[in-house]
N, C-alpha and C. Protein backbone atom coordinates (compact mmCIF):
# COMPACT_ATOMS: atom_id res chain seq x y z
N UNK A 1 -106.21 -18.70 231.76
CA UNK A 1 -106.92 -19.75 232.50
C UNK A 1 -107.92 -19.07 233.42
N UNK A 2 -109.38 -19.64 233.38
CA UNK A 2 -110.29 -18.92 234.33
C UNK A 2 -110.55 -19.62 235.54
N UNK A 3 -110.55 -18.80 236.58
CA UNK A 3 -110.82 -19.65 238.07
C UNK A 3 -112.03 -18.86 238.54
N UNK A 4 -112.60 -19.85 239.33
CA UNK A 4 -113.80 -19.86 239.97
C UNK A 4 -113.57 -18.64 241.09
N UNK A 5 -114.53 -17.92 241.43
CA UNK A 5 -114.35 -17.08 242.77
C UNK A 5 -113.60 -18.04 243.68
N UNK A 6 -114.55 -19.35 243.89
CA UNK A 6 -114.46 -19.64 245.34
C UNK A 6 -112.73 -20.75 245.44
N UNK A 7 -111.88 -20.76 244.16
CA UNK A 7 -110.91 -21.12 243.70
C UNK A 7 -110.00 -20.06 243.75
N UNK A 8 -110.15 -18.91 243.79
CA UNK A 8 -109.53 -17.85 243.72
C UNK A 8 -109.44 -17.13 245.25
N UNK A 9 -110.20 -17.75 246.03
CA UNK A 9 -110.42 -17.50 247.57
C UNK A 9 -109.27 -18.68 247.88
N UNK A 10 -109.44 -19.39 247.49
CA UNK A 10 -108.35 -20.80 247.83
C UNK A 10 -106.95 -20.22 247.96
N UNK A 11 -106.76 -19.70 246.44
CA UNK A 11 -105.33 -19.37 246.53
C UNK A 11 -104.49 -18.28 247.31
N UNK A 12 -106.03 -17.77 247.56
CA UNK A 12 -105.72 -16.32 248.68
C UNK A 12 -104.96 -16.79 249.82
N UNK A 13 -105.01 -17.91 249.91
CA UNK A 13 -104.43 -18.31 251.54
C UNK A 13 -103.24 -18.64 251.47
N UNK A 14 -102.51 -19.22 250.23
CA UNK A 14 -101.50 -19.08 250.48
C UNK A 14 -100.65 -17.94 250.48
N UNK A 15 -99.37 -18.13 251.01
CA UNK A 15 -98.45 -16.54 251.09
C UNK A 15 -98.00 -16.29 249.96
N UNK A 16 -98.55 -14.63 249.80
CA UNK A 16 -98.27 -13.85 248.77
C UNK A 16 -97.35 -14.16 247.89
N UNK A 17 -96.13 -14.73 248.57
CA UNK A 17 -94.55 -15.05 248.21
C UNK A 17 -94.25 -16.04 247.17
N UNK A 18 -95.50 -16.80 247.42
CA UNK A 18 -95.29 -17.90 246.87
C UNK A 18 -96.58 -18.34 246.29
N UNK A 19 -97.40 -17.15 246.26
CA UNK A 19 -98.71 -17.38 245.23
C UNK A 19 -98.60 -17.78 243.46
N UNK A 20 -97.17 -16.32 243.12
CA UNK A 20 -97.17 -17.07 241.47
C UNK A 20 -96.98 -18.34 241.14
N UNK A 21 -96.06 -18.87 242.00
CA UNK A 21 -95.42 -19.66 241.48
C UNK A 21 -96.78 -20.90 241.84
N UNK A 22 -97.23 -21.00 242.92
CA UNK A 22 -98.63 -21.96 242.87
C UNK A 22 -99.44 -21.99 241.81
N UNK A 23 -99.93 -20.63 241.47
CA UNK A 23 -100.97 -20.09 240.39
C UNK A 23 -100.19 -21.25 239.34
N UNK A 24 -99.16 -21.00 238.62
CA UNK A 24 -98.72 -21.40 237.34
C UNK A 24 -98.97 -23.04 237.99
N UNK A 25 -98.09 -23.45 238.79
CA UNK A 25 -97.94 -25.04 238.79
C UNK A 25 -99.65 -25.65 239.11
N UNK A 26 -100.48 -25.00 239.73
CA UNK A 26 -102.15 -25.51 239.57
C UNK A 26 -102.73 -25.32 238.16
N UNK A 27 -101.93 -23.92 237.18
CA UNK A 27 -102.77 -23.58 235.84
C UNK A 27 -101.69 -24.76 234.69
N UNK A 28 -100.85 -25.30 235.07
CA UNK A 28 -100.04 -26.60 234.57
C UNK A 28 -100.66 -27.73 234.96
N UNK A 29 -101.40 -27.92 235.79
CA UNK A 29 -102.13 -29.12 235.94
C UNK A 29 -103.02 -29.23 235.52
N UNK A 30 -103.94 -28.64 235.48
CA UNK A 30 -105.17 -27.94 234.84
C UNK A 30 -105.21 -28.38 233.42
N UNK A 31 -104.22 -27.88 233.05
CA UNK A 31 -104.22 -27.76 231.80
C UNK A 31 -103.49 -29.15 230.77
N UNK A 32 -102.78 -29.75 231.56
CA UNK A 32 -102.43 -31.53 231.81
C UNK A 32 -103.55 -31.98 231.63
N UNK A 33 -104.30 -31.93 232.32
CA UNK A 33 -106.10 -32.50 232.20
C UNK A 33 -106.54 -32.16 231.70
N UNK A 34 -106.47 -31.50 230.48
CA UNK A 34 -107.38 -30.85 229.44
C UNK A 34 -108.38 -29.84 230.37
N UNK A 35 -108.11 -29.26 231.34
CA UNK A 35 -108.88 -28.61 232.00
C UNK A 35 -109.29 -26.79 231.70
N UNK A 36 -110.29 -26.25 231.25
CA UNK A 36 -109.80 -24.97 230.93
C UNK A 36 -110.44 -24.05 232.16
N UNK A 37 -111.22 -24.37 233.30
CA UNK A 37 -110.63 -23.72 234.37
C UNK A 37 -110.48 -24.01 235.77
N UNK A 38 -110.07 -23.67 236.67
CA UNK A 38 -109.78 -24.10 237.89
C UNK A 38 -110.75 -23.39 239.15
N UNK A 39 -111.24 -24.57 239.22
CA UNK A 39 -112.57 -24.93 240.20
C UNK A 39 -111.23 -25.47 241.78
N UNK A 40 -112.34 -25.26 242.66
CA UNK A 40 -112.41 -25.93 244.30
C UNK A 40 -111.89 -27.16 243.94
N UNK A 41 -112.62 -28.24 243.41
CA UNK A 41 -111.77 -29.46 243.06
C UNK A 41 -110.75 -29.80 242.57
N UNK A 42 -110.57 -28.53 241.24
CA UNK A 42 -109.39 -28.82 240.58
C UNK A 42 -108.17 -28.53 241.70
N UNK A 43 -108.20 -26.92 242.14
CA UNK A 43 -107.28 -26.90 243.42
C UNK A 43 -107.23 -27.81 244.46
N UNK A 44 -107.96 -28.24 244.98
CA UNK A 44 -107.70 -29.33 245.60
C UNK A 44 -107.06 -30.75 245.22
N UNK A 45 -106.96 -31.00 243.80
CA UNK A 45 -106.63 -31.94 243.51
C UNK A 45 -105.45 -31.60 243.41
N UNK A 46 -104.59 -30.62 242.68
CA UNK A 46 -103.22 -30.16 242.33
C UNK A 46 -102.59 -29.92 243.54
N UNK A 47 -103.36 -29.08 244.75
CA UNK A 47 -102.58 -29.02 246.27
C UNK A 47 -102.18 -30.48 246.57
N UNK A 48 -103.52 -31.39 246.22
CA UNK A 48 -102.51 -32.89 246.99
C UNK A 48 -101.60 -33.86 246.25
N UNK A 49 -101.54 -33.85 244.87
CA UNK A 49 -100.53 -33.84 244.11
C UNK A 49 -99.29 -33.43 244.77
N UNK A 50 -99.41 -31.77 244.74
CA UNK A 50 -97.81 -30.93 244.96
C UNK A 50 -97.72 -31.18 246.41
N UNK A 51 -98.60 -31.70 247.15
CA UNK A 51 -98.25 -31.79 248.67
C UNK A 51 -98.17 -30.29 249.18
């Protein structure tokens, strides 16, 4: 799955600890939506989904 720089700055913020497991459940949504990569919007949309 390809992400945008400024999508990939996004995920930087969350903690390290718990980055894989974000990565996969945003590249599972993504990909729910026929999406093949993850943009600013797309993360944003999956963060307010997963809360």
């Amino acid at each position: 799955m390809e992400w945008t720089a400024d999508a990939e700055a996004r995920l930087k913020e969350i903690p390290f600890f718990v980055r894989p497991a974000a990565r996969k459940k945003i590249e599972k949504f993504a990909q729910d939506q026929g999406l093949g990569q993850i943009t600013v919007e797309v993360y944003e949309a999956a963060k307010k989904q997963f809360g």
